[in-house]
Protein backbone atom coordinates (compact mmCIF):
# COMPACT_ATOMS: atom_id res chain seq x y z
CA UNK A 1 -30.56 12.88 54.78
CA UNK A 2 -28.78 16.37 54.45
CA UNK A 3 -30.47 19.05 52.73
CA UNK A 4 -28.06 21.82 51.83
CA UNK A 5 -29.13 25.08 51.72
CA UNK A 6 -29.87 26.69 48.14
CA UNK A 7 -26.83 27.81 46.18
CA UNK A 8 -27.29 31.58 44.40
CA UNK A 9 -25.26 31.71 41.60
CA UNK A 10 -26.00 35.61 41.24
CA UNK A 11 -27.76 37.68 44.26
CA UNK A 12 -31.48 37.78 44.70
CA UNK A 13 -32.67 34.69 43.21
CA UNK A 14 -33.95 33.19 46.10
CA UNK A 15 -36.14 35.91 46.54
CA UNK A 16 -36.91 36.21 43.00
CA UNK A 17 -38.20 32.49 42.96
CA UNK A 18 -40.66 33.16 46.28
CA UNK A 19 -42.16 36.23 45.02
CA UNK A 20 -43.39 33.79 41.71
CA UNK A 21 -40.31 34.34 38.96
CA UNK A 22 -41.15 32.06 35.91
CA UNK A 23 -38.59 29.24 36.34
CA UNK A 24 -37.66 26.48 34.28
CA UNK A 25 -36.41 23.49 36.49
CA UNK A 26 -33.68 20.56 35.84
CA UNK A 27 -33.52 17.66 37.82
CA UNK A 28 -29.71 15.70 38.19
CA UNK A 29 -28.67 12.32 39.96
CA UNK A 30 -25.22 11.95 41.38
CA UNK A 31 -23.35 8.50 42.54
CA UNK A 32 -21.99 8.63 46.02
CA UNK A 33 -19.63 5.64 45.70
CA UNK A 34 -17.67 4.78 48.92
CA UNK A 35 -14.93 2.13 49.02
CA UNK A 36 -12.53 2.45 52.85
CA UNK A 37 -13.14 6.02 53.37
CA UNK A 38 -12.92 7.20 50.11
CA UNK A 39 -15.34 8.26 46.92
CA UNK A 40 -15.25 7.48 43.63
CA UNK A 41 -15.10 10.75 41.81
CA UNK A 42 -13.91 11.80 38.18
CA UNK A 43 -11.07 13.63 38.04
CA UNK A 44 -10.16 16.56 35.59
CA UNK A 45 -6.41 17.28 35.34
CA UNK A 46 -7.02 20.56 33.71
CA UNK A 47 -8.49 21.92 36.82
CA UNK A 48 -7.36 19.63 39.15
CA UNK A 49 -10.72 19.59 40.77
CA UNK A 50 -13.04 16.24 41.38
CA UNK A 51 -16.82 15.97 40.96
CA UNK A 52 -19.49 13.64 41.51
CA UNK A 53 -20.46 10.99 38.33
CA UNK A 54 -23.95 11.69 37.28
CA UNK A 55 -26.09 14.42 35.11
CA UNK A 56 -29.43 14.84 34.66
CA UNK A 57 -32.25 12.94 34.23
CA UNK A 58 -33.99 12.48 30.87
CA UNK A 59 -37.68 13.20 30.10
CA UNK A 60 -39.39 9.51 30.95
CA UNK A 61 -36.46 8.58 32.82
CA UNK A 62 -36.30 6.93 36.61
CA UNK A 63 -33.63 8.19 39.25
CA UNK A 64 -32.50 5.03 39.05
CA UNK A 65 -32.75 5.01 35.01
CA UNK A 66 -30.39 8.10 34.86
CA UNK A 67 -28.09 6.97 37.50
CA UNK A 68 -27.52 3.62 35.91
CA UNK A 69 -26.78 5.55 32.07
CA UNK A 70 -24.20 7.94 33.83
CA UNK A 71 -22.42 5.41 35.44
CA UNK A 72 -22.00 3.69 32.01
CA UNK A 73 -21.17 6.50 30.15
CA UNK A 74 -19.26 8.08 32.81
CA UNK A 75 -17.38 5.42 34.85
CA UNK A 76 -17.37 2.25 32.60
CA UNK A 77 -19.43 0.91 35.79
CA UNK A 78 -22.80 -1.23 36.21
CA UNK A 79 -25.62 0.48 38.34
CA UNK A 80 -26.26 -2.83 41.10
CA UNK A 81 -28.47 -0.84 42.60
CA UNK A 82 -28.94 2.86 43.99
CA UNK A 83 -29.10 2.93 47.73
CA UNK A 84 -30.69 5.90 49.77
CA UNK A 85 -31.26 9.28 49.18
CA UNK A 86 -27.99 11.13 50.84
CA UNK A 87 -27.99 14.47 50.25
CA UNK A 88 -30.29 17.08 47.72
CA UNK A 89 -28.69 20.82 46.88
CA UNK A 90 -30.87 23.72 44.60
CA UNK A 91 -28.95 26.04 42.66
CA UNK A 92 -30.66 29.31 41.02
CA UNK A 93 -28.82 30.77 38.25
CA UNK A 94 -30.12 33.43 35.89
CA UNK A 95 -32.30 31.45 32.65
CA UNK A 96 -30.86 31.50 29.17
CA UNK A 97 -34.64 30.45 28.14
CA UNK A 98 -36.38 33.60 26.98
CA UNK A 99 -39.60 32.61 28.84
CA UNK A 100 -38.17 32.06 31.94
CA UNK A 101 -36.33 34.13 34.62
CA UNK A 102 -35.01 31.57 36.58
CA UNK A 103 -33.15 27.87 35.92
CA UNK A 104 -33.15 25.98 38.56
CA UNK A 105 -31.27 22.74 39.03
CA UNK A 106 -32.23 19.97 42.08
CA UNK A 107 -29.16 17.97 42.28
CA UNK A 108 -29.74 14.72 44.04
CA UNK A 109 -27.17 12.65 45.40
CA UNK A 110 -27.55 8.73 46.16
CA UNK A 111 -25.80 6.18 47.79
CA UNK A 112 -24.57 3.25 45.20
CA UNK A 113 -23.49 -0.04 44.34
CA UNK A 114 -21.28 -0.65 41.32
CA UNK A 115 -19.81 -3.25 39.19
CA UNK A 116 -16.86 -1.94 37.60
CA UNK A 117 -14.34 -2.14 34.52
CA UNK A 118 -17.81 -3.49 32.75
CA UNK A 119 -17.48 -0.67 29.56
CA UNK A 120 -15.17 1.55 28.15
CA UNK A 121 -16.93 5.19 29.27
CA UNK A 122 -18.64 6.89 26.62
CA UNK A 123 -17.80 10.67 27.69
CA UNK A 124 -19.66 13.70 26.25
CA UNK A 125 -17.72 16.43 24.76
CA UNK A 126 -17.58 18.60 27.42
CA UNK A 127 -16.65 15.79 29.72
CA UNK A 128 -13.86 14.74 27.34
CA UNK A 129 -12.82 18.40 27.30
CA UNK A 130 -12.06 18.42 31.20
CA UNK A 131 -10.19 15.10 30.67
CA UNK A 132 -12.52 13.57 33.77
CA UNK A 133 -11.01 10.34 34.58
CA UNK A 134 -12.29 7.84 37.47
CA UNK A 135 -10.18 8.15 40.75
CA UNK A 136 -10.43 7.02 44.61
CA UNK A 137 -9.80 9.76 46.63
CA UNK A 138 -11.06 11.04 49.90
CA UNK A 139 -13.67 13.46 51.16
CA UNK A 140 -11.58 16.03 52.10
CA UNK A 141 -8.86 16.00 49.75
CA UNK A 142 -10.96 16.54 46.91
CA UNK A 143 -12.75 19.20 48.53
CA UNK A 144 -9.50 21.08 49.17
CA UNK A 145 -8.75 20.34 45.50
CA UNK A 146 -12.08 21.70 44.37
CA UNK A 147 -11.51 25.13 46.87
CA UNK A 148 -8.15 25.62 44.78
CA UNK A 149 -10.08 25.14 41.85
CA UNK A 150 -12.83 27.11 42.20
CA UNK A 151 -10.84 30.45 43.30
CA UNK A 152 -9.04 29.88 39.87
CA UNK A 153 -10.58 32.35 36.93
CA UNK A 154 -12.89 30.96 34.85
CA UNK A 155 -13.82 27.59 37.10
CA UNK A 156 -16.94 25.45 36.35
CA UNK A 157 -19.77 26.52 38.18
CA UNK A 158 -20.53 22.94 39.72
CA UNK A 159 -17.21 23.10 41.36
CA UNK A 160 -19.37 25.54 44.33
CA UNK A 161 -21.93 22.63 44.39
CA UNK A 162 -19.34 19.65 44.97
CA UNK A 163 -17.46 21.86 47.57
CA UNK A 164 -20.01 21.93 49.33
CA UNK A 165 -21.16 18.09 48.81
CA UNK A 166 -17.87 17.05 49.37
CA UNK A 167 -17.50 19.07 52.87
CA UNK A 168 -20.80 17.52 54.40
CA UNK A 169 -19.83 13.82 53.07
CA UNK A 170 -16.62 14.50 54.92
CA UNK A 171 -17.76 15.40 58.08
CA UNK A 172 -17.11 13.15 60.78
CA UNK A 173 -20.52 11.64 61.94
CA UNK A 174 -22.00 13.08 59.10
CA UNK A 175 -24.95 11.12 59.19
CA UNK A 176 -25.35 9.41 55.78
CA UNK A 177 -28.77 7.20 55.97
CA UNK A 178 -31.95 8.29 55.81
């Protein structure tokens, strides 16, 4: 399993978070779905960047529970079942709560199976707003994609995240089992 280091989203948080800042934490599944070299990603044309299908997981809710209700709404796609843990990233951003002075946000990314065409997807607003569309594409390519992206004003904050995702999937011999 790859553990990538924790992302700062502004500087100092790290430290913040080890000297005891009060921090509210979120916890978010992502598919890794390989098919001949490539990932199944969702595409937004208005950025022309890719990222990972998933969100976060519900109070009560399994891993597997979350990953299986983003992949409908999301992809259109059946959860078969979610292989191995591949890779976990923290990111430490400022908190909009007023009784916190941290967010922090464990993304946790997992091998899967899927079954699709089974649903139409069932996008959130925000989703529907970045026009994210299912794609095959590979490793690198949507990493470069995301790089452009992400040096563009204004770009999603996840896009850092999925760079760096995307780079360590990509690597040859990455080693992608636990």
């Amino acid at each position: 399993m790859i553990h990538l280091p924790t992302m700062e989203h502004a500087p100092g948080l790290v430290q913040r978070l080890r000297e005891g800042a009060v921090c509210v934490t979120r916890t978010a599944v992502k598919a890794v779905i390989r098919r001949e070299g490539q990932l199944w990603l969702l595409h937004s044309p208005p950025w022309a960047c890719f990222k990972f299908p998933g969100g976060g997981v519900e109070m009560g809710e399994s891993h597997a529970e979350a990953l299986a209700r983003e992949l409908r709404e999301e992809l259109g796609a059946e959860l078969r079942g979610p292989g191995p843990l591949l890779l976990t990233v923290t990111e430490l951003w400022p908190a909009r709560e007023p009784d916190a002075e941290l967010f922090r946000m464990d993304s946790l990314y997992f091998a899967c199976e899927v079954e699709a065409g089974q649903h139409a997807p069932q996008l959130e607003a925000y989703e529907s707003e970045l026009g994210l569309t299912p794609c095959w594409v590979t490793p690198q390519a949507a990493a470069e994609a995301n790089a452009a992206a992400q040096a563009r004003e204004g770009a999603p904050d996840w896009l850092k995240r999925e760079v760096a995702v995307l780079r360590a999937l990509g690597k040859p011999g990455a080693t992608l089992t636990p």
